[in-house]
Protein backbone atom coordinates (compact mmCIF):
# COMPACT_ATOMS: atom_id res chain seq x y z
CA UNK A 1 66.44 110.04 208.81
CA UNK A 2 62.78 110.34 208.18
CA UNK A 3 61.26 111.30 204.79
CA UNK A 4 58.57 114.11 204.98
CA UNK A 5 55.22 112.82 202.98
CA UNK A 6 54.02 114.46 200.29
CA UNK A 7 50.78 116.10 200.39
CA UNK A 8 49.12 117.37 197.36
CA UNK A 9 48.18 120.87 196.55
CA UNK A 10 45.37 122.66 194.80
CA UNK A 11 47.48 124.46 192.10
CA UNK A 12 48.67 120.66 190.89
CA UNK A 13 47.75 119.67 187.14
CA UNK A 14 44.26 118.26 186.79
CA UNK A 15 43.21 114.76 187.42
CA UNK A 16 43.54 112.65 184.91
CA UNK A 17 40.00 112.66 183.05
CA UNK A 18 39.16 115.88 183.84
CA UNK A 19 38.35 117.99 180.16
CA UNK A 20 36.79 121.32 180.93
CA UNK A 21 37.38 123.86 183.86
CA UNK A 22 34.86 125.52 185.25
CA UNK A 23 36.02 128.91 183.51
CA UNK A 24 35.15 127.19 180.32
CA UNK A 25 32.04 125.88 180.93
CA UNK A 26 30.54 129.48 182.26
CA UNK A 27 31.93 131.30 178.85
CA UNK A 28 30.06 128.69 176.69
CA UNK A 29 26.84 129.24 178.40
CA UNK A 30 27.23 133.16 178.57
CA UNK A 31 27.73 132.95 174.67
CA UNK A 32 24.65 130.99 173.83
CA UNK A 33 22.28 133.19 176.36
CA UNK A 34 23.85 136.37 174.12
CA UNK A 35 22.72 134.31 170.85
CA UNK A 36 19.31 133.81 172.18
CA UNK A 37 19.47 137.33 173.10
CA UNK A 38 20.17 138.47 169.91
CA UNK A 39 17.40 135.95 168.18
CA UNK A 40 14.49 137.56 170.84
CA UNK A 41 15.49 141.34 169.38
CA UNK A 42 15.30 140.13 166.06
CA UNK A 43 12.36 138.56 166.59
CA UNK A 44 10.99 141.95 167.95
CA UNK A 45 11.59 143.60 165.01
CA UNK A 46 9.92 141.48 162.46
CA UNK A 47 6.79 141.57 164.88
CA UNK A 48 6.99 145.32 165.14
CA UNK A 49 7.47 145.73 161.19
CA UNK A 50 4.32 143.76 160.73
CA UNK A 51 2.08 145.48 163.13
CA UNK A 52 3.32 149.14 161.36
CA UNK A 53 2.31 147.05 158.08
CA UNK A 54 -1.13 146.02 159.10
CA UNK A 55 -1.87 149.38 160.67
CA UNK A 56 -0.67 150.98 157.66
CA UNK A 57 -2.73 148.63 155.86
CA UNK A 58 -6.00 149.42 158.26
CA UNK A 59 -5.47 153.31 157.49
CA UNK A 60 -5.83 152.63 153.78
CA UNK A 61 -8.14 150.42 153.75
CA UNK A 62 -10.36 153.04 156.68
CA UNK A 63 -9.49 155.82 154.38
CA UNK A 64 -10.71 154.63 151.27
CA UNK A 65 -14.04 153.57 152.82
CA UNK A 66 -14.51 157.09 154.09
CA UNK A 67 -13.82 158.75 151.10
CA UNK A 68 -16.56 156.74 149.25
CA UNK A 69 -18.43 157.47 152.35
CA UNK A 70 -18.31 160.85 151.84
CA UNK A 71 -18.93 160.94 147.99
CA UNK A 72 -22.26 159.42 148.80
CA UNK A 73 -23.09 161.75 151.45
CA UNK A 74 -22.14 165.02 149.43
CA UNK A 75 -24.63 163.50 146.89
CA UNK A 76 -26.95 163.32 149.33
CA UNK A 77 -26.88 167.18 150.63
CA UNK A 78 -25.82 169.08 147.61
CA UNK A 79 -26.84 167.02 144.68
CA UNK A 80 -30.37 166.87 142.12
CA UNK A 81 -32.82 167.42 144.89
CA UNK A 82 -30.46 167.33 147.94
CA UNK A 83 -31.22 168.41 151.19
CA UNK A 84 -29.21 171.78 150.52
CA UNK A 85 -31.44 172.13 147.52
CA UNK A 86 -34.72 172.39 149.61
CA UNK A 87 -36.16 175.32 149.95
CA UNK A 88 -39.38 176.64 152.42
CA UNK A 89 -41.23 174.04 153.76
CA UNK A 90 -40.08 170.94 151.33
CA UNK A 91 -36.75 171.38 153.95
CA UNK A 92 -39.07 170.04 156.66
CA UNK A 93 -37.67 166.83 158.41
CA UNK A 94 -34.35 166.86 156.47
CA UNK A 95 -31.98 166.40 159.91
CA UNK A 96 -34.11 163.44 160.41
CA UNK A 97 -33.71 162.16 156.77
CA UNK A 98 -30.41 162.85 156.59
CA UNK A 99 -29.46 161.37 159.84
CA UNK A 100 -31.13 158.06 158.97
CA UNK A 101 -29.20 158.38 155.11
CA UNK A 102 -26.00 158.65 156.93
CA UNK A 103 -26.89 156.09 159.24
CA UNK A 104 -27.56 153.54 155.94
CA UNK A 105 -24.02 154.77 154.53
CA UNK A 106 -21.81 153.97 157.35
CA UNK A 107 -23.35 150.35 157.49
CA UNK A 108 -22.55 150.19 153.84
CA UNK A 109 -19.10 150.75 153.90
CA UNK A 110 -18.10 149.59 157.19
CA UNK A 111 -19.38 146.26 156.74
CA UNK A 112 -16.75 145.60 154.16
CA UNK A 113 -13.90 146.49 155.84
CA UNK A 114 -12.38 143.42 157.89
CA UNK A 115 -10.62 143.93 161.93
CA UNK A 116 -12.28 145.99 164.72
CA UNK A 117 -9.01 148.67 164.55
CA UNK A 118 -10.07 149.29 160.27
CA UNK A 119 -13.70 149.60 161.58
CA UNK A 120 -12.93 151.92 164.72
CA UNK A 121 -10.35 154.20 162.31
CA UNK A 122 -13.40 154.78 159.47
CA UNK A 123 -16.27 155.14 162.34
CA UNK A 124 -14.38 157.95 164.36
CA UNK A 125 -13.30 160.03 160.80
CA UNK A 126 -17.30 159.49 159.66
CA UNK A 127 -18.81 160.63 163.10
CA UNK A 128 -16.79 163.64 162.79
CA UNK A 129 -17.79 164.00 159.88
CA UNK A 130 -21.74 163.76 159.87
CA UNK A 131 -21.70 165.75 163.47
CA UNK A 132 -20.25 168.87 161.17
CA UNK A 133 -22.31 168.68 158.07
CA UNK A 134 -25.92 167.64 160.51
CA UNK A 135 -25.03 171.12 162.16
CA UNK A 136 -25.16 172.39 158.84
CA UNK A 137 -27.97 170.49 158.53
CA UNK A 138 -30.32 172.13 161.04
CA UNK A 139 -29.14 175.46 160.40
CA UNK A 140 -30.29 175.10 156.82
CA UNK A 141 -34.01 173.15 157.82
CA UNK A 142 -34.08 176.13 160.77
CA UNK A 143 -33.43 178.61 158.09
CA UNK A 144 -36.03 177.53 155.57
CA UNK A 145 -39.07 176.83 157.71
CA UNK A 146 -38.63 180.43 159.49
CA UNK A 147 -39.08 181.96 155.81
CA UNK A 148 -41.53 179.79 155.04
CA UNK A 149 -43.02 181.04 158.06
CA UNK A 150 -42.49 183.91 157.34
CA UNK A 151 -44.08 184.02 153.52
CA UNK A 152 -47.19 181.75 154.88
CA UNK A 153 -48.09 184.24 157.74
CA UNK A 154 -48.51 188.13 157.58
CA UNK A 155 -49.83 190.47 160.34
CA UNK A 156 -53.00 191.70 158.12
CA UNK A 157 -55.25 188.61 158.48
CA UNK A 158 -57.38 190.03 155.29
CA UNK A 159 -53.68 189.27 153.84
CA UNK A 160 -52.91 186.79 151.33
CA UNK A 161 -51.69 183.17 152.26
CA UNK A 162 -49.52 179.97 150.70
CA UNK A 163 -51.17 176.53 151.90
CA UNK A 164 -48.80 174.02 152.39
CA UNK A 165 -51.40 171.24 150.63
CA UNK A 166 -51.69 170.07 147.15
CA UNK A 167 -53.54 171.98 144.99
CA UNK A 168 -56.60 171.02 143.13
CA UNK A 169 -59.49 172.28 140.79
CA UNK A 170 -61.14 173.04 144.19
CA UNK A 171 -58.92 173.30 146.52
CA UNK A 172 -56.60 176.65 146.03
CA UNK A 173 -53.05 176.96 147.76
CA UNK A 174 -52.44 180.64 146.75
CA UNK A 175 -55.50 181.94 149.13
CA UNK A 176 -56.25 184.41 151.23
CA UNK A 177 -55.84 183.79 155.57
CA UNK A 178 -59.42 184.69 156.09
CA UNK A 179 -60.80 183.36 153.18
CA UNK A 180 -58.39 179.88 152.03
CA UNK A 181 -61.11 178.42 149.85
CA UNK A 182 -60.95 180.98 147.09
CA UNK A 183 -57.66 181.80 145.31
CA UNK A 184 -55.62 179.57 142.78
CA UNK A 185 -55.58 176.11 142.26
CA UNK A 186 -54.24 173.67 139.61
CA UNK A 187 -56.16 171.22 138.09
CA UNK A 188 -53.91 169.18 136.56
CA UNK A 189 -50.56 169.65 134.20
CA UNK A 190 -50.35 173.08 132.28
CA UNK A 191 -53.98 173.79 133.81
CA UNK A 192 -54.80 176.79 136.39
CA UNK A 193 -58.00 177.22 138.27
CA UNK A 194 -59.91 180.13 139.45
CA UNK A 195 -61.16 179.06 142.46
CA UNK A 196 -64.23 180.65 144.60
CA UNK A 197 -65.66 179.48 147.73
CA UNK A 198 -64.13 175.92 146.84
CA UNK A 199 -65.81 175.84 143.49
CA UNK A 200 -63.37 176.20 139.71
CA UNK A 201 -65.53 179.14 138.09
CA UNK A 202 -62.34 179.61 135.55
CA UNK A 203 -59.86 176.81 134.03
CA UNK A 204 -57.28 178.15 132.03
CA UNK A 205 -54.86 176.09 129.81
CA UNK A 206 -51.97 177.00 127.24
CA UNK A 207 -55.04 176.91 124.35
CA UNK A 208 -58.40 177.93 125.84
CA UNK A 209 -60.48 179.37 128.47
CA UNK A 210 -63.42 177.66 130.23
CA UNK A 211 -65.73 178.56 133.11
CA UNK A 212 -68.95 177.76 134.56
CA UNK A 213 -69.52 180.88 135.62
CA UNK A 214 -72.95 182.63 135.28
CA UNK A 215 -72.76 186.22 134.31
CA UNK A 216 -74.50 188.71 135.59
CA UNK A 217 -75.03 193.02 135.19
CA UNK A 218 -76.01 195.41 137.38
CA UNK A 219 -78.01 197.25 134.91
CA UNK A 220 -81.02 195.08 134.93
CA UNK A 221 -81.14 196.17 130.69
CA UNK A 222 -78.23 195.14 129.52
CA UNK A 223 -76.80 191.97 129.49
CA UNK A 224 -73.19 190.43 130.33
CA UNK A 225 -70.74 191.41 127.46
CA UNK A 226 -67.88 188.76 126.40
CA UNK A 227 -65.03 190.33 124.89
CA UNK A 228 -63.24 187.07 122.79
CA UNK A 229 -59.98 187.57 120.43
CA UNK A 230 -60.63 186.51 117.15
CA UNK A 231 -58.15 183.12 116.43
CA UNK A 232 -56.29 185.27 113.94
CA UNK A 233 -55.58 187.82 116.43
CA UNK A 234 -56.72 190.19 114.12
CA UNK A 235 -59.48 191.52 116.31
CA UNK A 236 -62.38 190.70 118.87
CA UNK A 237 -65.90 189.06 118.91
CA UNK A 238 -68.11 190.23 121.50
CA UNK A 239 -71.82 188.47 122.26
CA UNK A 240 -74.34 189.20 124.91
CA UNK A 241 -76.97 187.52 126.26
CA UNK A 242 -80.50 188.47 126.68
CA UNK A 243 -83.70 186.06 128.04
CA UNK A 244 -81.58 182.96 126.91
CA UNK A 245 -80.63 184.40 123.77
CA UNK A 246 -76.78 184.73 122.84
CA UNK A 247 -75.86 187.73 120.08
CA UNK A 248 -72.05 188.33 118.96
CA UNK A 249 -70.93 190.67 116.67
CA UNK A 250 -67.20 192.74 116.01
CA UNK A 251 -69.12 195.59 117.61
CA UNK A 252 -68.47 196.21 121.03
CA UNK A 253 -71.07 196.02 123.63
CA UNK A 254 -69.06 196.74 126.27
């Protein structure tokens, strides 16, 4: 009788030697890839709470630049002697002033803030901003001139005038448009001049009188009369002049 040989099948025990199936060795692998998974999204995270911090850090740090910026700029418009504060023709050229002011400020306070995104954040806010208030600007320069205009010009040309120079002993700025070297003029603190034909016949101060006028009558007889009060205010002096010769007495010749 012959013996049938054995033949040996898949489902048999494992070689000797042989430690791991193949099942095995796939779940070990799947369980580190989840770990690294896991590791990445935490990662994530921390990056994603730092960039919230540092923007959060920029919009302070943008915020607090602009609201000095704006402290300085306010100054600049509404306080002593802002541009708000100019009136007539002293409001001439203030969108240019104020423009180049503005300019100055945001250099000044955007220099000291550090990153492009904390630079960008305080530029935009500031733009916005100086485009509102130089709007208000030019209304208020607009505004000014046209009275000025206005005061300077009238439709009588015999009319009187304001000069837009600086006054002098000789040189009046409260004139006349036909006539703008005779009017008022100021020759110096607390001292007014009566000004004709570009020459001070009157200076008046907060004490005394002077002129270098010369006097003259139409009645060939008489002479000039000058009325003066008396330094006690108690009453008058009056003197007139005759062939060089100067008479006062507390009677009138008026």
């Amino acid at each position: 009788m012959k013996i049938p040989e054995y033949s040996r099948q898949v489902k048999d025990a494992p070689l000797p030697g042989s430690r791991f199936s193949g099942g095995a060795t796939a779940a070990s692998f799947n369980g580190e890839a989840a770990n690294i998974a896991k590791l990445g999204k935490a990662v994530d995270n921390v990056s994603l709470v730092l960039a919230k911090e540092a923007l959060k850090k920029d919009k302070i740090n943008a915020t607090s630049s602009y609201n000095q910026a704006r402290t300085d700029t306010d100054a600049l418009l509404r306080g002593e002697g802002g541009i708000y504060n100019r009136k007539g023709l002293d409001a001439e050229n203030s969108y240019g002033e104020f423009l180049k002011a503005s300019e100055e400020i945001n250099k000044k306070y955007s220099k000291d803030l550090k990153g492009q995104r904390a630079k960008g954040l305080f530029a935009a806010n500031y733009a916005d901003y100086i485009t509102t208030n130089g709007k208000a600007v030019m209304t208020h320069e607009s505004k000014e001139r046209d009275a000025a205009q206005t005061i300077m010009r009238d439709a009588d040309n015999n009319s009187w005038a304001l000069l837009n120079e600086s006054p002098s002993a000789t040189n009046p700025v409260m004139s006349f448009q036909a006539d703008t070297n005779t009017g008022i003029g100021r020759a110096g603190d607390d001292i007014l001049s009566l000004i004709a034909g570009a020459n001070e016949i009157l200076r008046l101060t907060d004490t005394a009188a002077t002129s270098t006028a010369t006097f003259s009558t139409d009645n060939a007889n008489v002479g000039a009369c000058l009325k003066y009060e008396d330094n006690d205010g108690a009453g008058f002096t009056y003197c007139s002049f005759l062939d060089g010769v100067q008479t006062c007495s507390t009677t009138s010749c008026e």
